[in-house]
N, C-alpha and C. Protein backbone atom coordinates (compact mmCIF):
# COMPACT_ATOMS: atom_id res chain seq x y z
N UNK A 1 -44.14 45.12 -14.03
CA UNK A 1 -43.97 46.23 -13.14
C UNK A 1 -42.92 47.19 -13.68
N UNK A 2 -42.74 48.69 -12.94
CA UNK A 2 -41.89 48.97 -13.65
C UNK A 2 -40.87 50.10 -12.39
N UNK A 3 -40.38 49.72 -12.06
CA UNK A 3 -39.18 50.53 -11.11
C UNK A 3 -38.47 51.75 -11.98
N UNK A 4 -38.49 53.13 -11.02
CA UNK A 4 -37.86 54.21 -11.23
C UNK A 4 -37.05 54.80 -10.28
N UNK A 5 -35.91 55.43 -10.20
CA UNK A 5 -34.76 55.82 -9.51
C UNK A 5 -34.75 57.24 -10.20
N UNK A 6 -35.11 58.39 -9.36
CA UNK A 6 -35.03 59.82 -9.93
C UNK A 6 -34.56 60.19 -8.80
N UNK A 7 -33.15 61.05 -9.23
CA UNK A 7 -32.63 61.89 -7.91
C UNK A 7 -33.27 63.54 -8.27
N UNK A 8 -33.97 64.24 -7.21
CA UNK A 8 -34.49 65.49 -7.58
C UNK A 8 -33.73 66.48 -7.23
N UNK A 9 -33.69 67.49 -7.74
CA UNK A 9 -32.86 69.34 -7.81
C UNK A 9 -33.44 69.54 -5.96
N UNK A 10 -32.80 70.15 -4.88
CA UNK A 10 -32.94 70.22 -3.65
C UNK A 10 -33.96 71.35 -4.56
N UNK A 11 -33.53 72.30 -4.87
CA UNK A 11 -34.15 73.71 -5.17
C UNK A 11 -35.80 73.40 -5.42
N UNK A 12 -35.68 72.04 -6.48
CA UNK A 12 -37.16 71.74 -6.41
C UNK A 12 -37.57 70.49 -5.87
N UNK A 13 -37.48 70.29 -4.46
CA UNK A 13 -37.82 68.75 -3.90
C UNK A 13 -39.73 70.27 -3.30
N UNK A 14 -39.76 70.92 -3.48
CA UNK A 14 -41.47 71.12 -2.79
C UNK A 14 -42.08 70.74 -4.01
N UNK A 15 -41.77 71.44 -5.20
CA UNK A 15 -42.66 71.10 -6.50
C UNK A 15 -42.93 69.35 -6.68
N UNK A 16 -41.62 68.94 -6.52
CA UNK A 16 -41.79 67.53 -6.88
C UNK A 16 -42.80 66.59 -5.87
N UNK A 17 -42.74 67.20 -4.79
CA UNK A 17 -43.56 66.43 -3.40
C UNK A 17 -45.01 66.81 -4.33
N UNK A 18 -45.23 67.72 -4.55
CA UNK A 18 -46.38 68.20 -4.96
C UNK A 18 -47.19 67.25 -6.81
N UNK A 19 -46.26 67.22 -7.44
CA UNK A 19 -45.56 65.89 -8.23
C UNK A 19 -45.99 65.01 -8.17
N UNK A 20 -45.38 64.49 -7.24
CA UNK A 20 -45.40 63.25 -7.34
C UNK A 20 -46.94 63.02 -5.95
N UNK A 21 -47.35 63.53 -5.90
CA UNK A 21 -48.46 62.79 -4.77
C UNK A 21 -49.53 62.71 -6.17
N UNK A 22 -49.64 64.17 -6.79
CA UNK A 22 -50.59 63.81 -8.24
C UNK A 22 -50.62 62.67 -8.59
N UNK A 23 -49.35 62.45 -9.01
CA UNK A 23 -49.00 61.31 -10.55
C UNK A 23 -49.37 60.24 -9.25
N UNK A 24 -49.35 59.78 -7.81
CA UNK A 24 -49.21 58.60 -7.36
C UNK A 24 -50.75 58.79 -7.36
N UNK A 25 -51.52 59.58 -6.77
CA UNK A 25 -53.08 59.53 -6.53
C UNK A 25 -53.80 59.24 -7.55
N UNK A 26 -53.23 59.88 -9.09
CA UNK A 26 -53.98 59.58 -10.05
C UNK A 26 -53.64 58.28 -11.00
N UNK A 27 -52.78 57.70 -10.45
CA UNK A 27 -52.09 56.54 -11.12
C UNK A 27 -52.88 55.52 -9.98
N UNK A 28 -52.90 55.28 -8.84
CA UNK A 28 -54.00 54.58 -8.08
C UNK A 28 -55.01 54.09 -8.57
N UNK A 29 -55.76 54.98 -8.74
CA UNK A 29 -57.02 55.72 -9.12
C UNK A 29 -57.64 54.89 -10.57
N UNK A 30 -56.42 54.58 -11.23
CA UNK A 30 -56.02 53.82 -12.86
C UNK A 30 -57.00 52.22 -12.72
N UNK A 31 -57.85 52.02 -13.28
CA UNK A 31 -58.30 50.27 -13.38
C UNK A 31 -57.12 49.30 -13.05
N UNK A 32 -56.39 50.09 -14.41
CA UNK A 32 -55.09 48.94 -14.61
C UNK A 32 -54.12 48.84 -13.35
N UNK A 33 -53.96 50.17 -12.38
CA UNK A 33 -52.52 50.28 -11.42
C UNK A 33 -53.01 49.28 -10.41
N UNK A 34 -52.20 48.10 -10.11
CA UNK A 34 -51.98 47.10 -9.04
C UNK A 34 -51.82 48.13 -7.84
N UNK A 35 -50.68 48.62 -7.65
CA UNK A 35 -49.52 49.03 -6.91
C UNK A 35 -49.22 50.13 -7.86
N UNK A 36 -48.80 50.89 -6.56
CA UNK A 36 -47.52 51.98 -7.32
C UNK A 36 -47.20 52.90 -5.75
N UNK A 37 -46.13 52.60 -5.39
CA UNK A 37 -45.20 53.25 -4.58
C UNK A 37 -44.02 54.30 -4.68
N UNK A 38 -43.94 55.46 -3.49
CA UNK A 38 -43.43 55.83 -3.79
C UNK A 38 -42.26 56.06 -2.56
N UNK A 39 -40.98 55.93 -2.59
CA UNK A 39 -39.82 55.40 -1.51
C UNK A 39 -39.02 56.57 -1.48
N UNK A 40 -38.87 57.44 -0.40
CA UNK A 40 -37.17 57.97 -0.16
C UNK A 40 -36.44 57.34 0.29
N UNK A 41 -35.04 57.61 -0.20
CA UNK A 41 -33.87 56.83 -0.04
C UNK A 41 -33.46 57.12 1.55
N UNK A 42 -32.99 56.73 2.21
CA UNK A 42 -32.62 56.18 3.60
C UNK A 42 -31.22 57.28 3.67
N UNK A 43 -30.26 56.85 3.16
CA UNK A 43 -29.27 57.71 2.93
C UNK A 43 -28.67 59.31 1.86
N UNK A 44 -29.85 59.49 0.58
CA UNK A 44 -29.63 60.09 0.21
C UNK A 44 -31.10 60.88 0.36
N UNK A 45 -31.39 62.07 1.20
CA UNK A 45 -32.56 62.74 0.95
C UNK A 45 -33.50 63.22 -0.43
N UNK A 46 -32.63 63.35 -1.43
CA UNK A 46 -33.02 63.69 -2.34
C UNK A 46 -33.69 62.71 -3.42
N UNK A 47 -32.85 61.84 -3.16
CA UNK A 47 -33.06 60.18 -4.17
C UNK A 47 -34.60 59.77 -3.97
N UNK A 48 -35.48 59.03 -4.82
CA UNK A 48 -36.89 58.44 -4.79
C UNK A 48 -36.96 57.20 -5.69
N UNK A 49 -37.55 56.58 -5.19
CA UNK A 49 -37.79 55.40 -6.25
C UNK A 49 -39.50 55.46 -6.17
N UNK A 50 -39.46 55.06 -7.12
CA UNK A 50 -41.36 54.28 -7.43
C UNK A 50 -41.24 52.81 -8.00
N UNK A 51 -41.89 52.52 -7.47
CA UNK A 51 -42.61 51.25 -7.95
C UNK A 51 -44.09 50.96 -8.31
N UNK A 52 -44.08 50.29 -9.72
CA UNK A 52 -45.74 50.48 -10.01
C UNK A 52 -45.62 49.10 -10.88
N UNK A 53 -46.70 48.50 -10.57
CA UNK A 53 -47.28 47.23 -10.60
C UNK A 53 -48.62 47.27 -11.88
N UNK A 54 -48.71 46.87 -12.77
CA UNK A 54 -49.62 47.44 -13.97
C UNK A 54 -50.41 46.03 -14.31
N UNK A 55 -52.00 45.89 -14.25
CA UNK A 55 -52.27 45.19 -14.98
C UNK A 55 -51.89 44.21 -16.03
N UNK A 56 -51.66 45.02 -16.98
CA UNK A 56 -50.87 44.40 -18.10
C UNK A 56 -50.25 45.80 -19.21
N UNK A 57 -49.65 45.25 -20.15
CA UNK A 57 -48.85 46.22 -20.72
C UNK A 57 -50.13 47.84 -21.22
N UNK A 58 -51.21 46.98 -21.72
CA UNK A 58 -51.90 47.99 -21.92
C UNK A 58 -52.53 49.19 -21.38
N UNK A 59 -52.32 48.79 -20.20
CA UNK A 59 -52.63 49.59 -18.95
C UNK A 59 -51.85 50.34 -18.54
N UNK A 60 -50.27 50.20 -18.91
CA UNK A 60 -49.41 50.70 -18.61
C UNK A 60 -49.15 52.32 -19.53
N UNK A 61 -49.38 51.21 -20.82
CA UNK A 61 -49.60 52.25 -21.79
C UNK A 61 -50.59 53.41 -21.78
N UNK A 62 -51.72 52.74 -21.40
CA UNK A 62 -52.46 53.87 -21.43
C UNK A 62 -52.50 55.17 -19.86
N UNK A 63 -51.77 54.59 -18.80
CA UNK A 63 -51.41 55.10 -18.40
C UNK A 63 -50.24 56.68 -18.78
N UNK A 64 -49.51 56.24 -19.39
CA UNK A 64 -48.70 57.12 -19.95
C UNK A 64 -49.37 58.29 -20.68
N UNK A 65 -50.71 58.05 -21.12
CA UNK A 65 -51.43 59.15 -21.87
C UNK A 65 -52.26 59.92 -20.31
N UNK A 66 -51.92 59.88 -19.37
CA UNK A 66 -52.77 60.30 -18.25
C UNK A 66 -52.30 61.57 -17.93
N UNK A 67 -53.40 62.55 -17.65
CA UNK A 67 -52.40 64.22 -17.03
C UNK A 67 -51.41 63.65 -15.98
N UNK A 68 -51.98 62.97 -14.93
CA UNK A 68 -50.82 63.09 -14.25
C UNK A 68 -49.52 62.70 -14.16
N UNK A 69 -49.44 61.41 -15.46
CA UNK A 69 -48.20 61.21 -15.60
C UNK A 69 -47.18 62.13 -16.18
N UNK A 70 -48.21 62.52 -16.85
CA UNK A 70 -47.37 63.89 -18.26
C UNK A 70 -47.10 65.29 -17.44
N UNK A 71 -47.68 65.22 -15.92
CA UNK A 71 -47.36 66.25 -14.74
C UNK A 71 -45.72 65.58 -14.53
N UNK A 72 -45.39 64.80 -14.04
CA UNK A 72 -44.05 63.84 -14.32
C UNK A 72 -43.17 63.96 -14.86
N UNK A 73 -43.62 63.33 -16.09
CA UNK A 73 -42.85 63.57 -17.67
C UNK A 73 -42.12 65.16 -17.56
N UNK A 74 -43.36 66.09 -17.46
CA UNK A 74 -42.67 67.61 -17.76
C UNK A 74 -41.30 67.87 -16.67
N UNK A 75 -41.78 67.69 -15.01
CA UNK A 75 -41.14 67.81 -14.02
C UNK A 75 -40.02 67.71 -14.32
N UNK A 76 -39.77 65.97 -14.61
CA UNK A 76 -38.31 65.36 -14.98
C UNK A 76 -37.46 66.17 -15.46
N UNK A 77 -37.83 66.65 -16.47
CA UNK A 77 -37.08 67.18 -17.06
C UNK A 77 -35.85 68.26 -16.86
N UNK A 78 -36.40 69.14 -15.18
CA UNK A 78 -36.16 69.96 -15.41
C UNK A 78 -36.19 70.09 -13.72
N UNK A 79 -36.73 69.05 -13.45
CA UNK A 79 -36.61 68.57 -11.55
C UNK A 79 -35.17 67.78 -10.77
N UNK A 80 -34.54 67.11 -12.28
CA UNK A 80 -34.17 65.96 -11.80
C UNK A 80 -32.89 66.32 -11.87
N UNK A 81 -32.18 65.55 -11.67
CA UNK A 81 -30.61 66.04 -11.44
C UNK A 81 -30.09 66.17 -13.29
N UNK A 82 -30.50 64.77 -13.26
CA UNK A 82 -30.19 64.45 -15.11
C UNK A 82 -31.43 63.77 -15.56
N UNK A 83 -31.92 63.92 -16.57
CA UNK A 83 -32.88 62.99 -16.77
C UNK A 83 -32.22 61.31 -17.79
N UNK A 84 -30.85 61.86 -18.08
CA UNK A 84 -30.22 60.58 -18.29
C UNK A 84 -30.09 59.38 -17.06
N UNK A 85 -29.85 60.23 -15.97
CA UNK A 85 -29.20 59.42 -14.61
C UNK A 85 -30.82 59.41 -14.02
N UNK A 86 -32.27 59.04 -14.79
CA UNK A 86 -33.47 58.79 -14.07
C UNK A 86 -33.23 57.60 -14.29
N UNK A 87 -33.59 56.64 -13.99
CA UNK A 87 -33.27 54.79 -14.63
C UNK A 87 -34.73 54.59 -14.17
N UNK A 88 -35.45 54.02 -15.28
CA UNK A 88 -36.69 53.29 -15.18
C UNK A 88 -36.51 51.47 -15.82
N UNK A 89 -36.92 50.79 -15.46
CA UNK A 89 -36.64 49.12 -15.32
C UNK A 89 -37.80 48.99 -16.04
N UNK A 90 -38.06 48.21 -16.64
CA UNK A 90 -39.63 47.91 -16.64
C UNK A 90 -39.36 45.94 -17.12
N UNK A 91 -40.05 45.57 -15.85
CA UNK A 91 -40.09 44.36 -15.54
C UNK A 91 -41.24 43.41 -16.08
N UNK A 92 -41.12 42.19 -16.65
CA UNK A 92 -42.15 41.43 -16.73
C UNK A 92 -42.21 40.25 -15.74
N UNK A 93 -43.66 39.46 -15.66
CA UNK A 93 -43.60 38.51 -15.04
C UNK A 93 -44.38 37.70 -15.86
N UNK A 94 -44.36 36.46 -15.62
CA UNK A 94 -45.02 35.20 -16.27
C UNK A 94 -46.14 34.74 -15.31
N UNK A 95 -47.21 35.02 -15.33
CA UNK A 95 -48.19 34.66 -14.18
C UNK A 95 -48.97 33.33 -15.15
């Protein structure tokens, strides 16, 4: 799986809503996507986490070649507060 923590620019929290429903609908949509959630923070309005649950690595990967992730990718850049201070985890499990 792989957990993300992106705090977004207030100036652009409409673009990003807009964002991120893409990248979640078309990441769904994926053979490989188990899961993939997307969370506002309780105390900080701006803060989001995702969570996405992947088949297996390959799926993940090929995810990453998808428009809507690369709708994302661009956003970040330039949505986010820092794209240093985005923290993505990427978790394994032993099934």
């Amino acid at each position: 799986g792989m957990a993300v923590e992106a705090e977004i620019l207030p100036e652009k929290m409409d673009d990003f809503l807009k964002c991120i429903k893409q990248n979640a609908e078309g990441s769904r949509a994926e053979a490989g996507c188990l899961q993939f959630d997307v969370i506002k923070s309780r105390d900080n309005p701006n803060l989001f986490f995702c969570y996405e649950l992947w088949k297996d690595f390959a799926a993940f990967s090929l995810h990453k070649e998808q428009p809507h992730f690369k709708l994302w990718d661009e956003f970040k850049k330039t949505g986010t507060k820092s794209d240093e201070e985005n923290r993505g985890v990427l978790c394994h499990s032993r099934r």
